[in-house]
Protein backbone atom coordinates (compact mmCIF):
# COMPACT_ATOMS: atom_id res chain seq x y z
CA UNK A 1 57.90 86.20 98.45
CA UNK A 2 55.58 85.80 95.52
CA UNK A 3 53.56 82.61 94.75
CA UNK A 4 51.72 81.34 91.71
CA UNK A 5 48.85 79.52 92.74
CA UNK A 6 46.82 77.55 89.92
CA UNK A 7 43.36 76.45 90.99
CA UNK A 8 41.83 72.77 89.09
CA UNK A 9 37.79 72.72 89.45
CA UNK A 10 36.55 69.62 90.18
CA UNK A 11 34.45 67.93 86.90
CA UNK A 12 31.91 67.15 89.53
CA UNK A 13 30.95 70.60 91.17
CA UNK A 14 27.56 71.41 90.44
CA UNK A 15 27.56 74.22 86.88
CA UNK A 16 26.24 77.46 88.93
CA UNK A 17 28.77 76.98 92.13
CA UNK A 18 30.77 80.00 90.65
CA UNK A 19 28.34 82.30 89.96
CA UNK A 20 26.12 81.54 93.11
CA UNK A 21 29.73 82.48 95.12
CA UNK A 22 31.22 84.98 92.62
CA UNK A 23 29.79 88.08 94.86
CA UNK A 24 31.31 86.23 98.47
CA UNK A 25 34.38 85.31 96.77
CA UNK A 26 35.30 88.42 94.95
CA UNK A 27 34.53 90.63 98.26
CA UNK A 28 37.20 87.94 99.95
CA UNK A 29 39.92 89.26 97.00
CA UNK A 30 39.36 92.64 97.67
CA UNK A 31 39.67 92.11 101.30
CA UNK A 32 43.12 91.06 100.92
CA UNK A 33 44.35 93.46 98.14
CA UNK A 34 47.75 93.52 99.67
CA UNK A 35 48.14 90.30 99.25
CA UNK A 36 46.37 88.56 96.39
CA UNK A 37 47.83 90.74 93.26
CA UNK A 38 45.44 89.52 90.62
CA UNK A 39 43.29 86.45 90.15
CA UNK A 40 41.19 84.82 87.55
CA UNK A 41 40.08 81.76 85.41
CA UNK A 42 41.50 80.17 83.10
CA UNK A 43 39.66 79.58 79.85
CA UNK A 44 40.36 75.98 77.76
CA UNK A 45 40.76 76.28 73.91
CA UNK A 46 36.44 76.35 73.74
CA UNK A 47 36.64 79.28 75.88
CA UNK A 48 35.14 77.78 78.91
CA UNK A 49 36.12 79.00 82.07
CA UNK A 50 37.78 76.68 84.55
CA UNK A 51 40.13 76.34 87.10
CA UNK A 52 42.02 79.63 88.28
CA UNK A 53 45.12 81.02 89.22
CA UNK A 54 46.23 83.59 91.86
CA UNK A 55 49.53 85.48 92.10
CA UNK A 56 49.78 86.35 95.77
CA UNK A 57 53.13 88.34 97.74
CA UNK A 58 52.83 86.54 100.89
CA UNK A 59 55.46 85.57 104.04
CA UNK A 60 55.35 81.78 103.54
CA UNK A 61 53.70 78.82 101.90
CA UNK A 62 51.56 78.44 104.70
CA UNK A 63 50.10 82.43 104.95
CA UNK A 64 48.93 80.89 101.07
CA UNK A 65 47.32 77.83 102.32
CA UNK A 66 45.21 79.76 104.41
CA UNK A 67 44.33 81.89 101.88
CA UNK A 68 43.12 79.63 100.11
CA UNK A 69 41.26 78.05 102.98
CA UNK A 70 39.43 81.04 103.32
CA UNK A 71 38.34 81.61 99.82
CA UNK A 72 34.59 81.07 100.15
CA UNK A 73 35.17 78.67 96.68
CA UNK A 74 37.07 76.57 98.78
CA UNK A 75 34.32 74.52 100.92
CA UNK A 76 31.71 75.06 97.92
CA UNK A 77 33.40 71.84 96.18
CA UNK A 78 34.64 73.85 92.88
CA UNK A 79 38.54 72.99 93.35
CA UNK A 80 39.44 69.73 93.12
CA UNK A 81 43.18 70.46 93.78
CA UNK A 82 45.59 73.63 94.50
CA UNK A 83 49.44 73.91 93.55
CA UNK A 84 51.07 76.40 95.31
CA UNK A 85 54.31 77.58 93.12
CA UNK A 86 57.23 79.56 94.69
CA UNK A 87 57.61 82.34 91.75
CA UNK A 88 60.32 84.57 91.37
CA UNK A 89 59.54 87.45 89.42
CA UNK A 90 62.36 88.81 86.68
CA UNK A 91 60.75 90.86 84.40
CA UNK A 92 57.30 93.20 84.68
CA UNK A 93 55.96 96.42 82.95
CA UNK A 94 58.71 96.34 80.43
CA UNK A 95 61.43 96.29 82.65
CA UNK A 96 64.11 93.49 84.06
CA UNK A 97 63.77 93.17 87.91
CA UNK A 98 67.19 91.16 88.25
């Protein structure tokens, strides 16, 4: 089952957390390439990165949850808050999946 999972940073996390953890947390995606299709921030209209968002193809809303519990962002204090989004997929690479 695929999941959308949007990522909020917490205003209060200190500016460099993300680039002192980029290496650990990017060698954590690639670990679970099965998994974790594609990730990245999100950018507000200044073009400031914030907040992310995952699409992951995992067995249940708790394989997600640990995921994200193992992201090395996670216990850094950059996300202030996680939504984890059931996501059925209906059209990709220029082609209807239903």
């Amino acid at each position: 089952m695929k999941f959308i999972v949007l990522f909020e940073d917490a205003a209060s996390a200190p500016g460099d957390v993300r680039q002192r953890y980029m290496q650990a947390h990017l060698a954590f995606l690639e670990r679970h390439v099965g998994v974790i299709e594609a990730a990245g921030p999100v950018a507000d209209v200044e073009h400031k990165g914030r907040d992310g968002v995952w699409i992951v193809d995992a067995e249940s809303v708790a394989a997600v949850e640990k995921l994200v519990h193992e992201d090395p962002f996670w216990e850094t204090g950059l996300r202030a808050s996680v939504s984890i989004l059931a996501w059925r997929q209906v059209y990709a690479g220029g082609e209807r999946l239903i």
